[in-house]
C-alpha atoms as a PDB file:
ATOM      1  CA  UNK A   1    -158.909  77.517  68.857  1.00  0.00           C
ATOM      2  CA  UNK A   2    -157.826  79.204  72.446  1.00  0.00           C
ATOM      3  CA  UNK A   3    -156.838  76.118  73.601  1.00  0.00           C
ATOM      4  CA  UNK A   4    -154.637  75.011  70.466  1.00  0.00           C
ATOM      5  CA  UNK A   5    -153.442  78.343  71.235  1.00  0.00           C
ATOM      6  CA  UNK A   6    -152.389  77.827  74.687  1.00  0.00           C
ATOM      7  CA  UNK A   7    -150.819  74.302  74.032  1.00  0.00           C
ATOM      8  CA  UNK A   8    -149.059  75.806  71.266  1.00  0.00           C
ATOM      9  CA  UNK A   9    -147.104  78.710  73.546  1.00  0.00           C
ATOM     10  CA  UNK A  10    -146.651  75.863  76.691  1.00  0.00           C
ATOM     11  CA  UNK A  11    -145.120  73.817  73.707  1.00  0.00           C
ATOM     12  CA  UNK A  12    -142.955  76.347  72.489  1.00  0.00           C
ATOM     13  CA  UNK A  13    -141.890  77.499  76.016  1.00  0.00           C
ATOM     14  CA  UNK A  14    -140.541  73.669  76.827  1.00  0.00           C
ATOM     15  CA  UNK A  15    -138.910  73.570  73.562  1.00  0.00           C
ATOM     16  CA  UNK A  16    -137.049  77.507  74.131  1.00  0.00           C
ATOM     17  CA  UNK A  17    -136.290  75.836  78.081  1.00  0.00           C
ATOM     18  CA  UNK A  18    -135.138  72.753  76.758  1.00  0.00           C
ATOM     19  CA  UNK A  19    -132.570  74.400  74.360  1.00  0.00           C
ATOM     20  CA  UNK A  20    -131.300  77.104  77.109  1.00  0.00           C
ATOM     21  CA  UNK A  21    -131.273  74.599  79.547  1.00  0.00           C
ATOM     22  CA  UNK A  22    -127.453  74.394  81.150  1.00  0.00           C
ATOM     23  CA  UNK A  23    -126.948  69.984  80.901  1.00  0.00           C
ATOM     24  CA  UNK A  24    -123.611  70.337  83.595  1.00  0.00           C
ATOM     25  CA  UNK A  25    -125.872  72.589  86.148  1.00  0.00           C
ATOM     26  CA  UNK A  26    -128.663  70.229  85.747  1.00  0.00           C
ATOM     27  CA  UNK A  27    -126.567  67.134  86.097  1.00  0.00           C
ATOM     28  CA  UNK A  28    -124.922  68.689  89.031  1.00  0.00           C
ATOM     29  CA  UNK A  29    -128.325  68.956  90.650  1.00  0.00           C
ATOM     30  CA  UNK A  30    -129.396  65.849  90.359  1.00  0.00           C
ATOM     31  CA  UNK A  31    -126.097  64.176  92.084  1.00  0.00           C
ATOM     32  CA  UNK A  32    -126.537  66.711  94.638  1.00  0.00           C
ATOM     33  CA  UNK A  33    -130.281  65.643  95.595  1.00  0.00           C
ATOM     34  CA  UNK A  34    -129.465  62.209  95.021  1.00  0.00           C
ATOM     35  CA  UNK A  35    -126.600  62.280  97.243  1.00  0.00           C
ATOM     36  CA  UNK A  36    -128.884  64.648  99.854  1.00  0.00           C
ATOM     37  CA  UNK A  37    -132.038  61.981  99.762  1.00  0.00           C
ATOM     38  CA  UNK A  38    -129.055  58.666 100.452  1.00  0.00           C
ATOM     39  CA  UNK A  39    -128.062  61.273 103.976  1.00  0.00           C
ATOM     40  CA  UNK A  40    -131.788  62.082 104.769  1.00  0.00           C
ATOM     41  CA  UNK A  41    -132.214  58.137 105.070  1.00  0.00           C
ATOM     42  CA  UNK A  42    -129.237  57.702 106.963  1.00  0.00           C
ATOM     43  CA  UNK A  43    -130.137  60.409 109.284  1.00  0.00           C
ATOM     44  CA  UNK A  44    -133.798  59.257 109.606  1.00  0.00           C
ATOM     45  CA  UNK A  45    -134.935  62.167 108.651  1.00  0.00           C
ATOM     46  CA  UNK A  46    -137.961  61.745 106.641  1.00  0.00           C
ATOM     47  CA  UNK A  47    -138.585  65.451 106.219  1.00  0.00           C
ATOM     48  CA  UNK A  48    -135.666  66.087 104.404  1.00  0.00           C
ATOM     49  CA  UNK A  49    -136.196  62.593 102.286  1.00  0.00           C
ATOM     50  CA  UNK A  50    -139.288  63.564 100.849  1.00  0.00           C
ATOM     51  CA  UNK A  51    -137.679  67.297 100.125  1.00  0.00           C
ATOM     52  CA  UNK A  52    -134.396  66.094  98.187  1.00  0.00           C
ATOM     53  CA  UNK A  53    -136.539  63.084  96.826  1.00  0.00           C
ATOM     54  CA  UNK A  54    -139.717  65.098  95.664  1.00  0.00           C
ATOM     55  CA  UNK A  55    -136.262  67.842  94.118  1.00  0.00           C
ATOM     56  CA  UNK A  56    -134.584  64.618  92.608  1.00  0.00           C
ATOM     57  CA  UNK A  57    -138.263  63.121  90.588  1.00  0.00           C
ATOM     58  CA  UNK A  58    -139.296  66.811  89.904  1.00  0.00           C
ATOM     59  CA  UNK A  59    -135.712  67.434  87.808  1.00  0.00           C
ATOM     60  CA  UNK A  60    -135.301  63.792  86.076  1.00  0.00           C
ATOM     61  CA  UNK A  61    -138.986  64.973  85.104  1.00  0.00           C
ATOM     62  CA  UNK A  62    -137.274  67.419  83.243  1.00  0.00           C
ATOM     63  CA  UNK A  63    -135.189  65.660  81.529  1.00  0.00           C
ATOM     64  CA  UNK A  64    -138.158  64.681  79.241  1.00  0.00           C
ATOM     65  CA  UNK A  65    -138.472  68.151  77.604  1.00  0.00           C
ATOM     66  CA  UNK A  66    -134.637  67.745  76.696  1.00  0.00           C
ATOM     67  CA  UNK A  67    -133.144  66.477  73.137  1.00  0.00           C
ATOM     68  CA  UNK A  68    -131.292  62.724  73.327  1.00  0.00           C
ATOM     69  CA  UNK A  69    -127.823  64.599  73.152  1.00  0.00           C
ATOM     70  CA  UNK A  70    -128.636  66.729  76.157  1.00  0.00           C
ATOM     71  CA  UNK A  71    -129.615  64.019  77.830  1.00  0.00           C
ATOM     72  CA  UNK A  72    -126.612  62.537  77.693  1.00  0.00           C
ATOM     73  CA  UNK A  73    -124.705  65.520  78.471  1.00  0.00           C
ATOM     74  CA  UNK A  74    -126.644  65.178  81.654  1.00  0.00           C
ATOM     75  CA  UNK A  75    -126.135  62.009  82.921  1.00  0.00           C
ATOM     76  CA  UNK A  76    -122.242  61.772  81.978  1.00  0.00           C
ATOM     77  CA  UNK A  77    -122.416  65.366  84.735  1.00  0.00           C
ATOM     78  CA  UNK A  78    -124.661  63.587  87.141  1.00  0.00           C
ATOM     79  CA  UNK A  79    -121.958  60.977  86.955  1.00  0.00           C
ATOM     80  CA  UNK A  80    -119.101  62.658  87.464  1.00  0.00           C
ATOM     81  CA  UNK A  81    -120.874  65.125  90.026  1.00  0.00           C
ATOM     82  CA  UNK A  82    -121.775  61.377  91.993  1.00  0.00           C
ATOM     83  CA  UNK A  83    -117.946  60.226  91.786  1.00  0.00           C
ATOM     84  CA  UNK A  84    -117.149  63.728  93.137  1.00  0.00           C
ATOM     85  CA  UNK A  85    -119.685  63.329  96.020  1.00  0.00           C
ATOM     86  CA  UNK A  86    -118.625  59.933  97.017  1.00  0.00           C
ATOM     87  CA  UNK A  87    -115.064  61.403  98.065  1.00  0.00           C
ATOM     88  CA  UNK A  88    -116.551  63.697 100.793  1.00  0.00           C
ATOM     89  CA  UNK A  89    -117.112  62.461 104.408  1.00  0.00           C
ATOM     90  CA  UNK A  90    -119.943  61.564 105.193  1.00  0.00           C
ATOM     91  CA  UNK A  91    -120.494  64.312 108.590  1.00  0.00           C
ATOM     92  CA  UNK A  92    -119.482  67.153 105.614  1.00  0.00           C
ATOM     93  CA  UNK A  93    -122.052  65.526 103.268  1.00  0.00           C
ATOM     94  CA  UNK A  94    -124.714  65.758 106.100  1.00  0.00           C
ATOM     95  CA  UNK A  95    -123.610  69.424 106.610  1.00  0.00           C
ATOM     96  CA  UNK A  96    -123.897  70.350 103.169  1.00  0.00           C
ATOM     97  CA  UNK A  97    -127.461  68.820 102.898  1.00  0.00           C
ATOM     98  CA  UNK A  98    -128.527  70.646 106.417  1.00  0.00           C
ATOM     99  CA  UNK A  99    -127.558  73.739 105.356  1.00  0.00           C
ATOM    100  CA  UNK A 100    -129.676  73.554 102.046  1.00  0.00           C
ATOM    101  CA  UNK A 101    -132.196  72.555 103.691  1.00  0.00           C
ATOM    102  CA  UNK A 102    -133.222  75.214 106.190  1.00  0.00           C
ATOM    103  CA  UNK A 103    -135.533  75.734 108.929  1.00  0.00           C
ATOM    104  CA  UNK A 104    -137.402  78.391 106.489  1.00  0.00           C
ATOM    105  CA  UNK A 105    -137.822  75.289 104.200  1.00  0.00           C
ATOM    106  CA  UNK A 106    -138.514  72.342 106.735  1.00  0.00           C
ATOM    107  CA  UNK A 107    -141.410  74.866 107.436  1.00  0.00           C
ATOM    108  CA  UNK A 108    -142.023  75.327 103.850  1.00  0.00           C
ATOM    109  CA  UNK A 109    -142.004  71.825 103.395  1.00  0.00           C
ATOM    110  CA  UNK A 110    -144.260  70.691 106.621  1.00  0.00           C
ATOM    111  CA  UNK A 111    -147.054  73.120 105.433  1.00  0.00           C
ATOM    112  CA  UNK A 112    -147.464  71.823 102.224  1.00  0.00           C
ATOM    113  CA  UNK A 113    -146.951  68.347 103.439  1.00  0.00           C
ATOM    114  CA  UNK A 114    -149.978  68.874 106.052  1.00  0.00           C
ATOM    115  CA  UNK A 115    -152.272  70.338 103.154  1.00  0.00           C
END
């Protein structure tokens, strides 16, 4: 009974998410770590790969708790966030990436990946 319970409130929470959930944020994101894991590989830097890549799997993860509609809504922002992307140099694009991923997370990042 506790457990039915439990499942029953997780279930409830994805579906309450799922409906709140913002589709042109979310599709924005996903561009943005796509885009972010493409300039970790061309800066051979494999920290920063696994970061934007583990980011990039964790949120299209997401996308299964969303309805067919919003998941469309998603991908025709992801997109348009990509075409967007592709018009900025590539040294900016490197920049932008850098600068979201900090020192305090490379840190972050190296202590969980040493665990």
């Amino acid at each position: 009974m506790k457990v039915t319970t439990v499942l029953l409130l997780l279930f409830s929470h994805s579906l309450t998410w799922a409906n709140n959930i913002d589709t042109h944020e979310l599709g924005r994101s996903l561009a943005n770590y796509q885009a972010c894991s493409e300039v970790s590989v061309m800066m051979n830097d494999d920290q920063m790969f696994n970061y934007y890549q583990n980011m990039l799997n964790d949120t299209r993860f997401a996308l299964l708790a969303l309805t067919s509609e919003k998941s469309k809504q998603v991908y025709v922002t992801w997109t348009k966030s990509e075409a967007v992307l592709v018009n900025i140099g590539e040294q900016s694009l490197q920049k932008i990436c850098l600068s979201r991923f900090d020192e305090l997370s490379r840190k972050m990042f190296n202590k969980v990946a040493t665990k």
